[in-house]
N, C-alpha and C. Protein backbone atom coordinates (compact mmCIF):
# COMPACT_ATOMS: atom_id res chain seq x y z
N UNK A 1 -6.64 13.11 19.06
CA UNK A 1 -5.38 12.44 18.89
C UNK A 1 -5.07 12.28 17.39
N UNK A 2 -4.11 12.32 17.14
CA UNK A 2 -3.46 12.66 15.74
C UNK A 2 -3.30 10.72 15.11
N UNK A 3 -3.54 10.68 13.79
CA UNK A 3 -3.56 9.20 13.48
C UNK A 3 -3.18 9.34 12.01
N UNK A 4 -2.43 7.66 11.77
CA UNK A 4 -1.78 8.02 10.66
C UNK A 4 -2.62 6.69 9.47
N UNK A 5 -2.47 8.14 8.62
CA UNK A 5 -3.76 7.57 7.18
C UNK A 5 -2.72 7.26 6.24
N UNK A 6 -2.85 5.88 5.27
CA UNK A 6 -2.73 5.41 4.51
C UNK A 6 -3.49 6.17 3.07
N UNK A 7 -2.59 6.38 2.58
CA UNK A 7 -3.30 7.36 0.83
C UNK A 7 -3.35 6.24 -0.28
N UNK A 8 -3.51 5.00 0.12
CA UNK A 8 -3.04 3.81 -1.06
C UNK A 8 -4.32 3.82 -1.68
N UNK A 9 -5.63 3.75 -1.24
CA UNK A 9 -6.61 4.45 -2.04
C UNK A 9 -6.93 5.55 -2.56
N UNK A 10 -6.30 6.45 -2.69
CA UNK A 10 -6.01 7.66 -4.00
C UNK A 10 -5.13 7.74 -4.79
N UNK A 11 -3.83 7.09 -4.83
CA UNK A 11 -3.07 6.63 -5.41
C UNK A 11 -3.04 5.86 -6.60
N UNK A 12 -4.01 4.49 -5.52
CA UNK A 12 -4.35 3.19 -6.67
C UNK A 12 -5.45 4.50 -7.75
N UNK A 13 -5.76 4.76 -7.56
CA UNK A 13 -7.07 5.57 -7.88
C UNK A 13 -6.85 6.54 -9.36
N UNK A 14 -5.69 7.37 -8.72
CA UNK A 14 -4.93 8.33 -9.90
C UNK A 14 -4.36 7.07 -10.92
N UNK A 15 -3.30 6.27 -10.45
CA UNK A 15 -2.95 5.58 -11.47
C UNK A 15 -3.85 4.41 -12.35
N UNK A 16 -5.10 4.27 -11.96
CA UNK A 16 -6.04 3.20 -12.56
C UNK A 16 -4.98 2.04 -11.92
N UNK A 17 -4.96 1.77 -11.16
CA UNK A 17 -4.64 0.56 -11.04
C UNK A 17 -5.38 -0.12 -9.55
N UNK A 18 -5.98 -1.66 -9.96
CA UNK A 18 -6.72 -2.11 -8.72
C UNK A 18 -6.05 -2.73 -7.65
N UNK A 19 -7.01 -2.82 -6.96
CA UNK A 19 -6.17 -3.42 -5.80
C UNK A 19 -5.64 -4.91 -6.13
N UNK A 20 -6.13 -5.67 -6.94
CA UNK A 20 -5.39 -6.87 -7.42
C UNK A 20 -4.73 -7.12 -8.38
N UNK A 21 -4.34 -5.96 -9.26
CA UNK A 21 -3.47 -5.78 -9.85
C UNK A 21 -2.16 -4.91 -8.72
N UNK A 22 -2.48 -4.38 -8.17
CA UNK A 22 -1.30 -3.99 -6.82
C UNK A 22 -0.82 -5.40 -6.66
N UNK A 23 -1.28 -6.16 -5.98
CA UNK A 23 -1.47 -7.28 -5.48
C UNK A 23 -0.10 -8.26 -6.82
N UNK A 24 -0.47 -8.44 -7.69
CA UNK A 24 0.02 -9.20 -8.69
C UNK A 24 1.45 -8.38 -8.85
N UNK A 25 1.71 -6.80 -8.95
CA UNK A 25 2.47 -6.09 -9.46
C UNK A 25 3.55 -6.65 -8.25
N UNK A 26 3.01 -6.61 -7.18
CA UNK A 26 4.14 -6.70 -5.54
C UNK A 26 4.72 -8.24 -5.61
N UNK A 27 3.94 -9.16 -6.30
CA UNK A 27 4.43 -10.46 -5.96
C UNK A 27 5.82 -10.53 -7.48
N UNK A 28 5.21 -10.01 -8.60
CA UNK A 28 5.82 -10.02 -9.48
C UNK A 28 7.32 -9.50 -9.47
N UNK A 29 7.28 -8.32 -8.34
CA UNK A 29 8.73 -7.24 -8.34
C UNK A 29 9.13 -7.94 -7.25
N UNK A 30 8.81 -8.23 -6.05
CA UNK A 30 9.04 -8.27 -5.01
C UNK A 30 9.15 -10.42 -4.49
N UNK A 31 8.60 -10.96 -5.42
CA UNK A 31 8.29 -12.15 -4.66
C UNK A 31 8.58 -13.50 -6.10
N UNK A 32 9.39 -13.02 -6.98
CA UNK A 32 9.26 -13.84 -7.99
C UNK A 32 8.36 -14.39 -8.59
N UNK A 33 6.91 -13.62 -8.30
CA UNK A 33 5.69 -13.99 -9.23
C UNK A 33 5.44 -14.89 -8.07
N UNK A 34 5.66 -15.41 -7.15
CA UNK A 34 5.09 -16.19 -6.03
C UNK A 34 3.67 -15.45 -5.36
N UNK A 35 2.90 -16.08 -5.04
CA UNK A 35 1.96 -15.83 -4.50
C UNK A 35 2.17 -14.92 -2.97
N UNK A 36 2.79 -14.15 -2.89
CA UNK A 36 3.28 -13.93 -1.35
C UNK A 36 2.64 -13.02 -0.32
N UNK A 37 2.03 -11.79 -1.04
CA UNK A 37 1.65 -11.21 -0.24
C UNK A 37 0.15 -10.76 -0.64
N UNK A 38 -0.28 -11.07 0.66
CA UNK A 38 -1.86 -11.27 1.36
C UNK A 38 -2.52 -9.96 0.36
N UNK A 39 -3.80 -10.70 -0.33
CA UNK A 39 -4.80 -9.73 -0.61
C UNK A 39 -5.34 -9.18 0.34
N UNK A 40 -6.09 -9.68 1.26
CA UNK A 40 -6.18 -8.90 2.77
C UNK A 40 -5.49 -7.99 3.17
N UNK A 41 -4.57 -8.23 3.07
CA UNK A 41 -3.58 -6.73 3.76
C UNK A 41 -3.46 -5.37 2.73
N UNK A 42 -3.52 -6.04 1.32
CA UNK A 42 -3.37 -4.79 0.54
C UNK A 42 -5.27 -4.03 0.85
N UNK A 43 -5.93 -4.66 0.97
CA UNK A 43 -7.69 -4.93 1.09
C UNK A 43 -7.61 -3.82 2.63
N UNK A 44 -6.88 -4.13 3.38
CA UNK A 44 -7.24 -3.19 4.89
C UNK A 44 -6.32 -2.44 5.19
N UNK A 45 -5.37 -2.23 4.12
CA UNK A 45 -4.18 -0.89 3.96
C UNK A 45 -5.01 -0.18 2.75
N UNK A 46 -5.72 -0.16 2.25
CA UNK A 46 -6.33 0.38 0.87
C UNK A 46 -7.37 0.99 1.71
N UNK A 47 -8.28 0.48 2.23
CA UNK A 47 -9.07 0.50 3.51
C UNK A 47 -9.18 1.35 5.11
N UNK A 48 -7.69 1.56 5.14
CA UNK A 48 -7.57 2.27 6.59
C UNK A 48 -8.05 1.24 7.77
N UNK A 49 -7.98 0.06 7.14
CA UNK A 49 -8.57 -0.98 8.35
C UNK A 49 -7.48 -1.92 9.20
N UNK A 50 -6.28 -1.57 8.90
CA UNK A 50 -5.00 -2.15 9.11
C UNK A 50 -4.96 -1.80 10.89
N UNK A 51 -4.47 -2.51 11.33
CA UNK A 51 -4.20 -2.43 12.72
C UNK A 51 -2.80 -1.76 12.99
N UNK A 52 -1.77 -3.05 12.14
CA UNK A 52 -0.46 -2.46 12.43
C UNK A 52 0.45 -2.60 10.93
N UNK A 53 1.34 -1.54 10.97
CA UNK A 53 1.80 -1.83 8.99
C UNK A 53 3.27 -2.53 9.59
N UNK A 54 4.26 -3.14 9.13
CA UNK A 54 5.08 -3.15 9.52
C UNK A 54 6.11 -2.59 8.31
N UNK A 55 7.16 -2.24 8.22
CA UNK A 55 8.17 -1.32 7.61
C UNK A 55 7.99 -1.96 6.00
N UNK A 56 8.02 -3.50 6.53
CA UNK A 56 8.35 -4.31 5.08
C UNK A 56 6.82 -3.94 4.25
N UNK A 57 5.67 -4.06 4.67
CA UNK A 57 4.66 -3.24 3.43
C UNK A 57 4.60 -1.92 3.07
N UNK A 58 4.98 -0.94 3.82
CA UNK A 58 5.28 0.15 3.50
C UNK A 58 6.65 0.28 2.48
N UNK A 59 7.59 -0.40 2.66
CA UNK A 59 8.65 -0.53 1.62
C UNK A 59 8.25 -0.95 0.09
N UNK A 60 7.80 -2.22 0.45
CA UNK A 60 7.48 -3.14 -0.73
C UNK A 60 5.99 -2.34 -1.87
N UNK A 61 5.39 -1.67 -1.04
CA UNK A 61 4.41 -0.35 -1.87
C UNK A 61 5.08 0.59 -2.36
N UNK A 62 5.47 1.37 -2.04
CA UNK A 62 6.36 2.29 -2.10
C UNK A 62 7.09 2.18 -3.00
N UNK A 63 8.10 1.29 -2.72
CA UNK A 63 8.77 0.58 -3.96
C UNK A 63 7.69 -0.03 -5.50
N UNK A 64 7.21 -0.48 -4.98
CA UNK A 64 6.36 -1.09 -6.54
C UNK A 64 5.22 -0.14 -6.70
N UNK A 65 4.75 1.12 -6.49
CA UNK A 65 4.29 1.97 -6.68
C UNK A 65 5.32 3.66 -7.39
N UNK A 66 6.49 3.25 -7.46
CA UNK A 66 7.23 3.81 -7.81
C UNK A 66 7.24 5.59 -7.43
N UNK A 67 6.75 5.44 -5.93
CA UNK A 67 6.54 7.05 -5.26
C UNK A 67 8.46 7.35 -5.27
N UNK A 68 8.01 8.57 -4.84
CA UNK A 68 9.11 9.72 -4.71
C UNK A 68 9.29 9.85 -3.57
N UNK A 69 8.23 10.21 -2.59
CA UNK A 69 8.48 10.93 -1.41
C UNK A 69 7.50 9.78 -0.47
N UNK A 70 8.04 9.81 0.67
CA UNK A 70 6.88 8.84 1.74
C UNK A 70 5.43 9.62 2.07
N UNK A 71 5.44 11.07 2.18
CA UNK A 71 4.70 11.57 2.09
C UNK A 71 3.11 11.08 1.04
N UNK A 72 3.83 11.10 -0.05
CA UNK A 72 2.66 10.40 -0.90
C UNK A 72 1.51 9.42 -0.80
N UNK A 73 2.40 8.64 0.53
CA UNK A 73 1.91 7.07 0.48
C UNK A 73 1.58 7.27 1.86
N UNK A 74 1.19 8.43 3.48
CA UNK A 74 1.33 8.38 4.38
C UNK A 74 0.74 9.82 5.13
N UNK A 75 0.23 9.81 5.95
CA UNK A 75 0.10 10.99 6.25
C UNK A 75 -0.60 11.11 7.76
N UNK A 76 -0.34 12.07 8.63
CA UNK A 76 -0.82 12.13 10.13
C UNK A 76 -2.01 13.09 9.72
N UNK A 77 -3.40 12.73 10.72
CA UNK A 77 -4.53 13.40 10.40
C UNK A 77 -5.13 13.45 12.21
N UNK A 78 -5.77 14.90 12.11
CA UNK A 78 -6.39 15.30 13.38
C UNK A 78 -7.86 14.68 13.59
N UNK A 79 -8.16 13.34 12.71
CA UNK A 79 -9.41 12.61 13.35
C UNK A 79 -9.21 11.78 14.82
């Protein structure tokens, strides 16, 4: 069955940037520097340990990762 992989760990990876600096960058663009969104979630989307993504973290990455294509950030795999 075909399953869909998260690339946010090769990404963070190419650009040197950590997962808590992700973390800081998303609250900063996205949340007025508010504390808002869960280290955990960036931690088990970085991870492939996510259960379910919903549109708004895939946006809000995407967006503050400054990709091009969804492709980049997403991908269906035959594991």
């Amino acid at each position: 069955m075909a399953k869909l992989r998260i690339k946010l760990n090769e990404i963070l990876d190419n650009k040197g940037i950590t997962q808590k600096q992700l973390k800081q960058m998303i609250d900063n663009k996205h949340f007025n520097g508010q504390d808002k969104f869960r280290t955990a979630t960036i931690s088990e989307i970085y991870n492939n340990q996510r259960k379910t993504l919903t549109k708004e973290h895939l946006e809000i990455i995407f967006d503050t990762l400054e990709l091009d294509n969804i492709n980049e950030l997403i991908e269906m795999t035959d594991d």
